[in-house]
C-alpha atoms as a PDB file:
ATOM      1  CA  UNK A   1     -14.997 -32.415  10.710  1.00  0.00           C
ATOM      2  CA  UNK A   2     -11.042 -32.725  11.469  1.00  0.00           C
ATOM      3  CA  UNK A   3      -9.337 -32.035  14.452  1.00  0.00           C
ATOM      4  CA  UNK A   4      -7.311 -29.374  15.471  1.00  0.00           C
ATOM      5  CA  UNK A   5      -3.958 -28.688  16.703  1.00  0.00           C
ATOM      6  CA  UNK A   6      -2.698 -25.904  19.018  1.00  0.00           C
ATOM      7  CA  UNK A   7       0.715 -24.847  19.338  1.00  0.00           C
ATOM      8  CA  UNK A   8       1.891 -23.002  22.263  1.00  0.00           C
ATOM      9  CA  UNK A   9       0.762 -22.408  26.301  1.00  0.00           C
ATOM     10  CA  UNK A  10      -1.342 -19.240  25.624  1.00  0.00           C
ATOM     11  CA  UNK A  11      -3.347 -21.575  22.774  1.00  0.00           C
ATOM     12  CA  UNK A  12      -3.539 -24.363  25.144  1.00  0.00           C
ATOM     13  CA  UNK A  13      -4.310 -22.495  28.629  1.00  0.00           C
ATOM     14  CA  UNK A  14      -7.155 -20.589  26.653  1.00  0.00           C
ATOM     15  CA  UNK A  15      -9.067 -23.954  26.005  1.00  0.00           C
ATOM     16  CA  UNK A  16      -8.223 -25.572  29.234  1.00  0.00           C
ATOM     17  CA  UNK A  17      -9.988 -22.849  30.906  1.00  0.00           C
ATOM     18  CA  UNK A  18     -13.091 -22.146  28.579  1.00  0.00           C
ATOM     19  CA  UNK A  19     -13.784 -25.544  26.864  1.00  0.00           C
ATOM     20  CA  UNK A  20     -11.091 -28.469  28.148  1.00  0.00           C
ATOM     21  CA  UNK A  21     -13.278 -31.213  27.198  1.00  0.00           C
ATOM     22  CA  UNK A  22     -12.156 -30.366  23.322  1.00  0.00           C
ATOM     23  CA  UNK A  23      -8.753 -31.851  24.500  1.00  0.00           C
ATOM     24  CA  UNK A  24      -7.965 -35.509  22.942  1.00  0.00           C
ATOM     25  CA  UNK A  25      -3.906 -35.404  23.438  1.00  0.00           C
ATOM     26  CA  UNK A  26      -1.669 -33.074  24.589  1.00  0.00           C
ATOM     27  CA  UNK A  27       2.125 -33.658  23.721  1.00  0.00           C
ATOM     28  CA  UNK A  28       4.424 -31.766  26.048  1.00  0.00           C
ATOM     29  CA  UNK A  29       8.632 -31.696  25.671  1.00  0.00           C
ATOM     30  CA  UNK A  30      10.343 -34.230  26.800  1.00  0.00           C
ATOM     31  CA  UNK A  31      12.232 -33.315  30.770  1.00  0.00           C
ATOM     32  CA  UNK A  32      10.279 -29.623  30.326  1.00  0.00           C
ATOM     33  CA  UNK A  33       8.743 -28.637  34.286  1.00  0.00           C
ATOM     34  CA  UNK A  34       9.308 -25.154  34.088  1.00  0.00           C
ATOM     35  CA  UNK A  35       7.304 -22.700  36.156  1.00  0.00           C
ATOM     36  CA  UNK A  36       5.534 -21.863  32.806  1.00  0.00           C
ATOM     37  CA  UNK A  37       4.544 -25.154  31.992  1.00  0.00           C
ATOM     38  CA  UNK A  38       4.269 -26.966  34.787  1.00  0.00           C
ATOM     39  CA  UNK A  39       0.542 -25.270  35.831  1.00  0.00           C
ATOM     40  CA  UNK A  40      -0.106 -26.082  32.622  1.00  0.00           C
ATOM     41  CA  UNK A  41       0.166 -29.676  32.949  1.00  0.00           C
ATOM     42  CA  UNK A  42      -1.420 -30.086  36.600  1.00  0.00           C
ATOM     43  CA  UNK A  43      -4.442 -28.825  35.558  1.00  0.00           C
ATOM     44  CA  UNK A  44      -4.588 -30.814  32.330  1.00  0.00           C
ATOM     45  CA  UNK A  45      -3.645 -33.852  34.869  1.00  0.00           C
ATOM     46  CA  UNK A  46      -6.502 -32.879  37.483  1.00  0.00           C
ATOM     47  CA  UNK A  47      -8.660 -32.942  34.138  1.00  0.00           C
ATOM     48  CA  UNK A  48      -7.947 -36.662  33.706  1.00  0.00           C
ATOM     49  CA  UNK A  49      -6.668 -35.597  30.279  1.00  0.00           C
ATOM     50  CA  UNK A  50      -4.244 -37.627  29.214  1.00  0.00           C
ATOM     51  CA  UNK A  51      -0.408 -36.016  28.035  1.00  0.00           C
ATOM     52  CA  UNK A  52       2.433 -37.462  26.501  1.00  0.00           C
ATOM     53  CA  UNK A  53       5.970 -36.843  26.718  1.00  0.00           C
ATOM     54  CA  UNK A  54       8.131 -36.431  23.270  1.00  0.00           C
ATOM     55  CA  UNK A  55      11.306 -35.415  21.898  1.00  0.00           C
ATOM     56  CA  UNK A  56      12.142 -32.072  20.447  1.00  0.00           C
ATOM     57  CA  UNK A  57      11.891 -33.241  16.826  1.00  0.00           C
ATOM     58  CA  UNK A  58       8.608 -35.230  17.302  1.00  0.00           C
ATOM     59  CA  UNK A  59       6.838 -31.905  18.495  1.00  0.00           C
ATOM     60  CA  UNK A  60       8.980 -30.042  15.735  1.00  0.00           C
ATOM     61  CA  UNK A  61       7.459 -32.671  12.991  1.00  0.00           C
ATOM     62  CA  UNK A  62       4.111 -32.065  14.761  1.00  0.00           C
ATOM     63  CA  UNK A  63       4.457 -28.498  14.415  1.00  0.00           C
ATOM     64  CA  UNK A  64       5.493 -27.982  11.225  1.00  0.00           C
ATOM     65  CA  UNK A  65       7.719 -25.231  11.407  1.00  0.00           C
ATOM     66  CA  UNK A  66       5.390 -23.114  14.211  1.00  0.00           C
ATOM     67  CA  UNK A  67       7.004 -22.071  17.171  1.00  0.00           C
ATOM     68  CA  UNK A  68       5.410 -24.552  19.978  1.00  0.00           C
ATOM     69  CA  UNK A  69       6.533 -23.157  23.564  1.00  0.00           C
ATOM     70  CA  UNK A  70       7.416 -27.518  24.174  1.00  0.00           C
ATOM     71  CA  UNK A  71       3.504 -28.163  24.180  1.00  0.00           C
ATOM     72  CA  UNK A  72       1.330 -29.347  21.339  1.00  0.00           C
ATOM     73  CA  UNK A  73      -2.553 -30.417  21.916  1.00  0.00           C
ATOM     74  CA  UNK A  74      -4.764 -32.176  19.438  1.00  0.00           C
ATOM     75  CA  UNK A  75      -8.229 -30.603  19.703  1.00  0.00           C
ATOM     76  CA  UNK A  76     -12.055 -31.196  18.983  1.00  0.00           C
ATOM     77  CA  UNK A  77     -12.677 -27.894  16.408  1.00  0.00           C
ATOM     78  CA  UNK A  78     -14.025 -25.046  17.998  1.00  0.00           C
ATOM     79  CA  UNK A  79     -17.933 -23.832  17.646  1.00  0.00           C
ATOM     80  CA  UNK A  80     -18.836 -22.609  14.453  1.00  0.00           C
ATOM     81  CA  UNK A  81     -21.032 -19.569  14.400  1.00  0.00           C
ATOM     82  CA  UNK A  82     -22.739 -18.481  11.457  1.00  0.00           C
ATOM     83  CA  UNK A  83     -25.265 -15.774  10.159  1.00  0.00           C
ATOM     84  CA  UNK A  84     -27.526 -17.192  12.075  1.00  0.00           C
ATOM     85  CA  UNK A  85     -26.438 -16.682  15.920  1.00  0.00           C
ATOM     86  CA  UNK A  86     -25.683 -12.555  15.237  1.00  0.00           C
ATOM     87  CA  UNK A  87     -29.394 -11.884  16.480  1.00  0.00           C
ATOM     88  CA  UNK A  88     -28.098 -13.851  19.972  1.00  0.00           C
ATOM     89  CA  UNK A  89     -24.284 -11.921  19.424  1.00  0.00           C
ATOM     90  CA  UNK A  90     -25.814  -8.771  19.170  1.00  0.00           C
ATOM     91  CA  UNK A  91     -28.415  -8.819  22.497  1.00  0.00           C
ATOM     92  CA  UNK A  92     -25.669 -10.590  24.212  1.00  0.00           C
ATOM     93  CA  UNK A  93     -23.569  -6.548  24.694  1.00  0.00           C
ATOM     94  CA  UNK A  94     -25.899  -3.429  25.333  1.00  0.00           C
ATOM     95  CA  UNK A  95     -23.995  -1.445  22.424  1.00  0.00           C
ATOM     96  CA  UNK A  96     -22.329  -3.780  20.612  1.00  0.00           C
ATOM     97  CA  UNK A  97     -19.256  -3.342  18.544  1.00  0.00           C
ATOM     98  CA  UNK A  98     -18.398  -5.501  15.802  1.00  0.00           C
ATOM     99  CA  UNK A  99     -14.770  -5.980  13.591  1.00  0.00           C
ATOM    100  CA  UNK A 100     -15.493  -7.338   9.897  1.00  0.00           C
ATOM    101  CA  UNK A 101     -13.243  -8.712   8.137  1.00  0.00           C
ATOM    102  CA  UNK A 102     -13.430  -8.520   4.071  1.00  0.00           C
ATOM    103  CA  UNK A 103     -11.554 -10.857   2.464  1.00  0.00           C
ATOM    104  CA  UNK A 104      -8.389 -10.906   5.042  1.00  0.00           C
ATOM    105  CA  UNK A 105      -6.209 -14.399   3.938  1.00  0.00           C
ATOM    106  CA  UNK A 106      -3.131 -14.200   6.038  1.00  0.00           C
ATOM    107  CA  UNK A 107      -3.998 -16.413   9.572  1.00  0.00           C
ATOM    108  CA  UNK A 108      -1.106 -14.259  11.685  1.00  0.00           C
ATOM    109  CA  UNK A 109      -3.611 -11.305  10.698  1.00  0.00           C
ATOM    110  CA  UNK A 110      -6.975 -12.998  11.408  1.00  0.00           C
ATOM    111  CA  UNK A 111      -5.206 -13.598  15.183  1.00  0.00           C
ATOM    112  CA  UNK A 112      -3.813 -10.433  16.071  1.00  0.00           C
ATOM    113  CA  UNK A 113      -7.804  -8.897  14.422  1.00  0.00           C
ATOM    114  CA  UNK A 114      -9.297 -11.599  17.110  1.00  0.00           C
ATOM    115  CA  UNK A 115      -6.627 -10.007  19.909  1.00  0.00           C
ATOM    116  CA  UNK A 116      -7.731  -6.729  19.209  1.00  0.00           C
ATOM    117  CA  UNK A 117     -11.372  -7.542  19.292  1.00  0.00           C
ATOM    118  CA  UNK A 118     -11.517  -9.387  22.362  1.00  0.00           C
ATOM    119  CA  UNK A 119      -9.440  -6.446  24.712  1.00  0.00           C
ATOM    120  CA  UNK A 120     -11.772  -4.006  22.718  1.00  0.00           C
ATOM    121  CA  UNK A 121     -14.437  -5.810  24.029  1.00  0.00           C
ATOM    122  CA  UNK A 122     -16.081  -6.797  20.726  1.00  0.00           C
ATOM    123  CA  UNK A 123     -18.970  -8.766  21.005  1.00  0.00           C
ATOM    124  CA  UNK A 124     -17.795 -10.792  17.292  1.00  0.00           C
ATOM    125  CA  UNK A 125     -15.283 -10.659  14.225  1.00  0.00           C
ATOM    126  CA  UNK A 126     -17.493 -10.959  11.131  1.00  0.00           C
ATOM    127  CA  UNK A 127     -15.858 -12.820   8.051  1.00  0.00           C
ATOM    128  CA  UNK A 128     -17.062 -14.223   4.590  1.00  0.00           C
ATOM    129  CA  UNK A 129     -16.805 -18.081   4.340  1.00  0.00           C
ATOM    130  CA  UNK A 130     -15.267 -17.581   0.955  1.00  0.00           C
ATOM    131  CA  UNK A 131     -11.539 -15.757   0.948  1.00  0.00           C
ATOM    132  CA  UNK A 132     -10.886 -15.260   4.221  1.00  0.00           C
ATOM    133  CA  UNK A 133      -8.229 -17.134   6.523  1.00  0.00           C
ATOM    134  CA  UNK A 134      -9.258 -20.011   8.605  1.00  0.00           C
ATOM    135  CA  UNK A 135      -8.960 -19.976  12.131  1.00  0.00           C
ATOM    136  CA  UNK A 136      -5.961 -22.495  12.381  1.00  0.00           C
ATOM    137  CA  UNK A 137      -2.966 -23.328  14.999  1.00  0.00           C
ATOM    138  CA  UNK A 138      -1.118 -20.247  13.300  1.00  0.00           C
ATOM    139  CA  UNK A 139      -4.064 -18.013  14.279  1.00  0.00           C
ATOM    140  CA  UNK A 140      -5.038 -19.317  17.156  1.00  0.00           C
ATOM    141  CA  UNK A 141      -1.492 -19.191  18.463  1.00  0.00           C
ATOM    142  CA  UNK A 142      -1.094 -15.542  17.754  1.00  0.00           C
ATOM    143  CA  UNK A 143      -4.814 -14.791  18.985  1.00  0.00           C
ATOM    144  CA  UNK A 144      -2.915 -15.873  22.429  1.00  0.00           C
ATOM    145  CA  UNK A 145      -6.281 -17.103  23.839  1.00  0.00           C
ATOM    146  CA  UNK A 146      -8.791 -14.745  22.211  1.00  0.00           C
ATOM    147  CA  UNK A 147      -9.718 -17.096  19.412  1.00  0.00           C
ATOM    148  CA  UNK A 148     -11.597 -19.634  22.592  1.00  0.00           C
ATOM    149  CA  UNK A 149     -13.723 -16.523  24.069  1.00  0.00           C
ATOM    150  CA  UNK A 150     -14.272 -14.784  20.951  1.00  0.00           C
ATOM    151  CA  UNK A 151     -16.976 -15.542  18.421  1.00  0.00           C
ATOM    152  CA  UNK A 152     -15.954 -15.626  14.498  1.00  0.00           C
ATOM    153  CA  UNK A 153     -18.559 -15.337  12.552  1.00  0.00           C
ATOM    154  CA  UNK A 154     -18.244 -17.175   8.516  1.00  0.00           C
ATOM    155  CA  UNK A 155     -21.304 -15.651   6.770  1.00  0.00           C
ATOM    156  CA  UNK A 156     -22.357 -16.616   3.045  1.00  0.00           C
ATOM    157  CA  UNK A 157     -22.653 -13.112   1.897  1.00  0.00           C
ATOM    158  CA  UNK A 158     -21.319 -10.436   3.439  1.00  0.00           C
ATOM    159  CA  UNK A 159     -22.955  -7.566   2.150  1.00  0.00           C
ATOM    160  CA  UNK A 160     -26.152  -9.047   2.971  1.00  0.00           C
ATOM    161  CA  UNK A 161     -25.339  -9.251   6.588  1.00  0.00           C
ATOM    162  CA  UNK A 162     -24.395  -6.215   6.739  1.00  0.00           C
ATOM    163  CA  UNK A 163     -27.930  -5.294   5.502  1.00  0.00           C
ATOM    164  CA  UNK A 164     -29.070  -6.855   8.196  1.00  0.00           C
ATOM    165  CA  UNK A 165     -27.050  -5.461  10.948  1.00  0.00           C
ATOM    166  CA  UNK A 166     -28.472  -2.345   9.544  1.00  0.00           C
ATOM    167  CA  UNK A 167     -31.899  -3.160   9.621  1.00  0.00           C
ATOM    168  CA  UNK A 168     -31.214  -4.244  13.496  1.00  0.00           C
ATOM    169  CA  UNK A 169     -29.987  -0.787  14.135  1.00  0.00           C
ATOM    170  CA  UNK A 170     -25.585  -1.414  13.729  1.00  0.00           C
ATOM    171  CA  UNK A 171     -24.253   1.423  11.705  1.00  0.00           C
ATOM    172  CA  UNK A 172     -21.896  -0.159   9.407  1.00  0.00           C
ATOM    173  CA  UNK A 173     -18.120   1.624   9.053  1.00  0.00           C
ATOM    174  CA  UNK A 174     -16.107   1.201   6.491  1.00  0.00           C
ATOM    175  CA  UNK A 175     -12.237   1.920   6.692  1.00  0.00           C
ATOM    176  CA  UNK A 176     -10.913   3.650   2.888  1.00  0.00           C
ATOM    177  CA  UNK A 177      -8.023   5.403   2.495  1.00  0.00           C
ATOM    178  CA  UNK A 178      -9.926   7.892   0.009  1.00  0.00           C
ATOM    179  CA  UNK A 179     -12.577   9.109   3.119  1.00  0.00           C
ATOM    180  CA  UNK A 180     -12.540  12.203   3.675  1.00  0.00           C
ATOM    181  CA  UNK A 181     -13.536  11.889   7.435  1.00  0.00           C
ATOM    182  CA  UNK A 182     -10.895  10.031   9.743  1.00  0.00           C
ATOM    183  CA  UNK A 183     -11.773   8.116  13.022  1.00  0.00           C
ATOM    184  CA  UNK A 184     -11.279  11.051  15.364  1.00  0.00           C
ATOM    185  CA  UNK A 185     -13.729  12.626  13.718  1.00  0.00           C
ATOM    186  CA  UNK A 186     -16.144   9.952  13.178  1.00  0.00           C
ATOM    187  CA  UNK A 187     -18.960   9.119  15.511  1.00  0.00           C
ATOM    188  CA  UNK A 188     -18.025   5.789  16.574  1.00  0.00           C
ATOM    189  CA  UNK A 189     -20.685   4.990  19.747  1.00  0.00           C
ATOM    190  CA  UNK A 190     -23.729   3.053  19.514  1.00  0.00           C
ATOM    191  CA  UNK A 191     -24.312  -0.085  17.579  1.00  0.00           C
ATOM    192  CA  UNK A 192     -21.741  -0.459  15.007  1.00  0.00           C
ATOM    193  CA  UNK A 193     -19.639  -2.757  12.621  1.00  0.00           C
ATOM    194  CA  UNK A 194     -15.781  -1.193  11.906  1.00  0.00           C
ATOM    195  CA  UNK A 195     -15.052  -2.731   8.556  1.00  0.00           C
ATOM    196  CA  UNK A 196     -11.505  -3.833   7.507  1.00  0.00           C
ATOM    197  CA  UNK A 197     -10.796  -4.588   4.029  1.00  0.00           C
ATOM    198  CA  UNK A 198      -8.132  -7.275   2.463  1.00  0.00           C
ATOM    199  CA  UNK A 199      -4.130  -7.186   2.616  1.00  0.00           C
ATOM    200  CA  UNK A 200      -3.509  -4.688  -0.148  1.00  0.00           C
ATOM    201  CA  UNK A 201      -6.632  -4.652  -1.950  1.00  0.00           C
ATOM    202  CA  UNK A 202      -9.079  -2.970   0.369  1.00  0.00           C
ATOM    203  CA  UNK A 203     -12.789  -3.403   0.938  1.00  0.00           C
ATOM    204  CA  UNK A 204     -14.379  -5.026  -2.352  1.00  0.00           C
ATOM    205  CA  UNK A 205     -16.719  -2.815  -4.483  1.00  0.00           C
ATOM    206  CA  UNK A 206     -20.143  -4.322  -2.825  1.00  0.00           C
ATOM    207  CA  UNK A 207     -18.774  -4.084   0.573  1.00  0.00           C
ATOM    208  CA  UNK A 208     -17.693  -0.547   0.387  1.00  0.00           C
ATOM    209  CA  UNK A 209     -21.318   0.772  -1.328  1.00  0.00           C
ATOM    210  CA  UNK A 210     -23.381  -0.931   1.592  1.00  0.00           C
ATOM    211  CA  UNK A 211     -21.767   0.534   4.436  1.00  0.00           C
ATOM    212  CA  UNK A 212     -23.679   3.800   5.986  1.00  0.00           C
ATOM    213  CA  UNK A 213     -20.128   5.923   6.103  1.00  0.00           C
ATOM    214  CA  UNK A 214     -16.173   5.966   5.510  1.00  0.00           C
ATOM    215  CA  UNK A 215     -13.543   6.746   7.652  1.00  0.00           C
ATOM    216  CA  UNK A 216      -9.733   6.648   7.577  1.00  0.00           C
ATOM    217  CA  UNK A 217      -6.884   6.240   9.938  1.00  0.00           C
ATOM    218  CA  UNK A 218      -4.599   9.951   8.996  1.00  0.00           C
ATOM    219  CA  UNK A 219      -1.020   9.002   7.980  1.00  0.00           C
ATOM    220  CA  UNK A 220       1.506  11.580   8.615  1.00  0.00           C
ATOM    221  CA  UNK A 221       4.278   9.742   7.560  1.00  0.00           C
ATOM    222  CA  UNK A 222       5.552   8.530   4.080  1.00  0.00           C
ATOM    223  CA  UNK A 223       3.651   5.364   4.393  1.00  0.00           C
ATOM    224  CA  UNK A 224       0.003   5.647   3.021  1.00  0.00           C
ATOM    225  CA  UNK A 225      -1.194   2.101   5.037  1.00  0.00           C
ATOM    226  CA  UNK A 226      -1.062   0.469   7.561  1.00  0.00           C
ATOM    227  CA  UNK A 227      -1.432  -3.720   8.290  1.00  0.00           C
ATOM    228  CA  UNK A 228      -4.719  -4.610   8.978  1.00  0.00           C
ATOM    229  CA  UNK A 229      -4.405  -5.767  12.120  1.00  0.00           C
ATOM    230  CA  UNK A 230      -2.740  -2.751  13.780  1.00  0.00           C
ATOM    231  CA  UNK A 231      -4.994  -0.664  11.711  1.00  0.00           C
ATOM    232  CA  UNK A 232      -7.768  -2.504  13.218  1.00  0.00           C
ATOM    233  CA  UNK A 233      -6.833  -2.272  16.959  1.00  0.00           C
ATOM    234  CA  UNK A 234      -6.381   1.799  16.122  1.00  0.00           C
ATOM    235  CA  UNK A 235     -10.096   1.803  15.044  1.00  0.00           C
ATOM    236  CA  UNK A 236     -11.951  -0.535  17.643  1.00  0.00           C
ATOM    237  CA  UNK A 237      -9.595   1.329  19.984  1.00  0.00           C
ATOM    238  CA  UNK A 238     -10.774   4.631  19.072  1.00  0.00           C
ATOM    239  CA  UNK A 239     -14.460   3.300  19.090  1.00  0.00           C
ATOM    240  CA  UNK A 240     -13.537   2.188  22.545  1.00  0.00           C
ATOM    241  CA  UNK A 241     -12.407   5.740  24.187  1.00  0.00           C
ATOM    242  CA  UNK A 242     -15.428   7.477  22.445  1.00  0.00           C
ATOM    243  CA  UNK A 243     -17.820   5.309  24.448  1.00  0.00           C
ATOM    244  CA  UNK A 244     -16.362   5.689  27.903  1.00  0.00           C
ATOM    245  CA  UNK A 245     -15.889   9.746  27.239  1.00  0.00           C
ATOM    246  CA  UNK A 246     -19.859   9.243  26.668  1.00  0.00           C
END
């Protein structure tokens, strides 16, 4: 399995304080002690874990384009969760919320959708293996931490999951602009998986006839969608004041 790299001090801070031994290298700017950074680096140094000092274009090569805040870590990869650890996902919260992703491709979205989840106090973000974005520096960096604490979940077939998050009791929520219910209206306590379909094309055709009910976000405006990652943090959001007006 490669390594990863993480561009950034929210990226790097995340995994220094839930997993640091993934660390192998950490490049940091060259003459850069700010007040930012400089926490950054004691900690990494109290670690024993060893950093690097570079120029600007070394870290810009590195980065390929991404902004990288003057630090850059190369990184053991992350756990991988799969099908099989929802049984210990879904005990882990009392009434567990879950964001699934169908077929989402762009990495800035995947991020912000992990963001969202994690200060919604998700308990996982659900994704296919096949078409859907992997969880690189690009998402990672715009997850801004949330893509160390918060499981992703690659499952074979997603429709059969969410069979079986049914079976376990999760009613499963599909977002369509064509519902004719929208999310203030919707029941949205309890066990339950929000679905989010892809960048333009929506929830595909299996995905949509498995889940138990469809919702929409209303648009007032001239626009008739929203991206999926805002429209996401609307719905767990949502879900979220529901259950503390319960």
């Amino acid at each position: 399995m490669s390594n990863d790299m993480l561009y950034g001090i929210h990226a790097v801070k995340a995994v220094l304080e839930n997993d640091p031994a993934r660390f192998i290298e950490v490049l940091v700017l060259k003459g850069r002690q700010d007040e930012r950074l400089l926490p950054v680096l004691n900690e990494l140094t109290a670690l024993g874990i060893t950093i690097q000092e570079a120029g600007r274009k070394v870290l810009d090569d590195r980065a390929k384009g991404a902004v990288h805040q003057g630090i850059i870590a190369r990184v053991k990869p992350a756990k991988q969760y799969n099908e099989n650890d929802l049984d210990a996902i879904l005990a882990s919260k009392p009434q567990p919320l879950l964001l699934v992703l169908d077929g989402v491709t762009d990495p800035h979205n995947l991020g912000a959708c992990l963001r969202n989840a994690d200060a919604a106090g998700a308990a996982a973000v659900i994704v296919p293996k096949d078409k859907s974005a992997q969880l690189n520096a690009t998402a990672s960096k715009v997850a801004c931490g949330a893509a160390e604490v918060m499981p992703l979940v690659r499952v074979t077939n997603l429709a059969r999951t969410l069979r079986a998050l049914q079976e376990k009791g999760v009613w499963v929520v599909g977002t369509a602009g064509e519902a004719t219910q929208d999310i203030y209206q919707a029941k949205l306590t309890g066990p339950m998986a929000i679905v989010m379909g892809a960048e333009g094309d929506g929830m595909r055709r299996l995905t949509r006839e498995t889940c138990d009910e469809l919702i929409k976000i209303p648009m007032a405006g001239a626009v008739s969608s929203l991206n999926v990652s805002v429209a996401s943090g609307i719905c767990l959001f949502e879900a979220v004041r529901q259950r503390q007006s319960n």
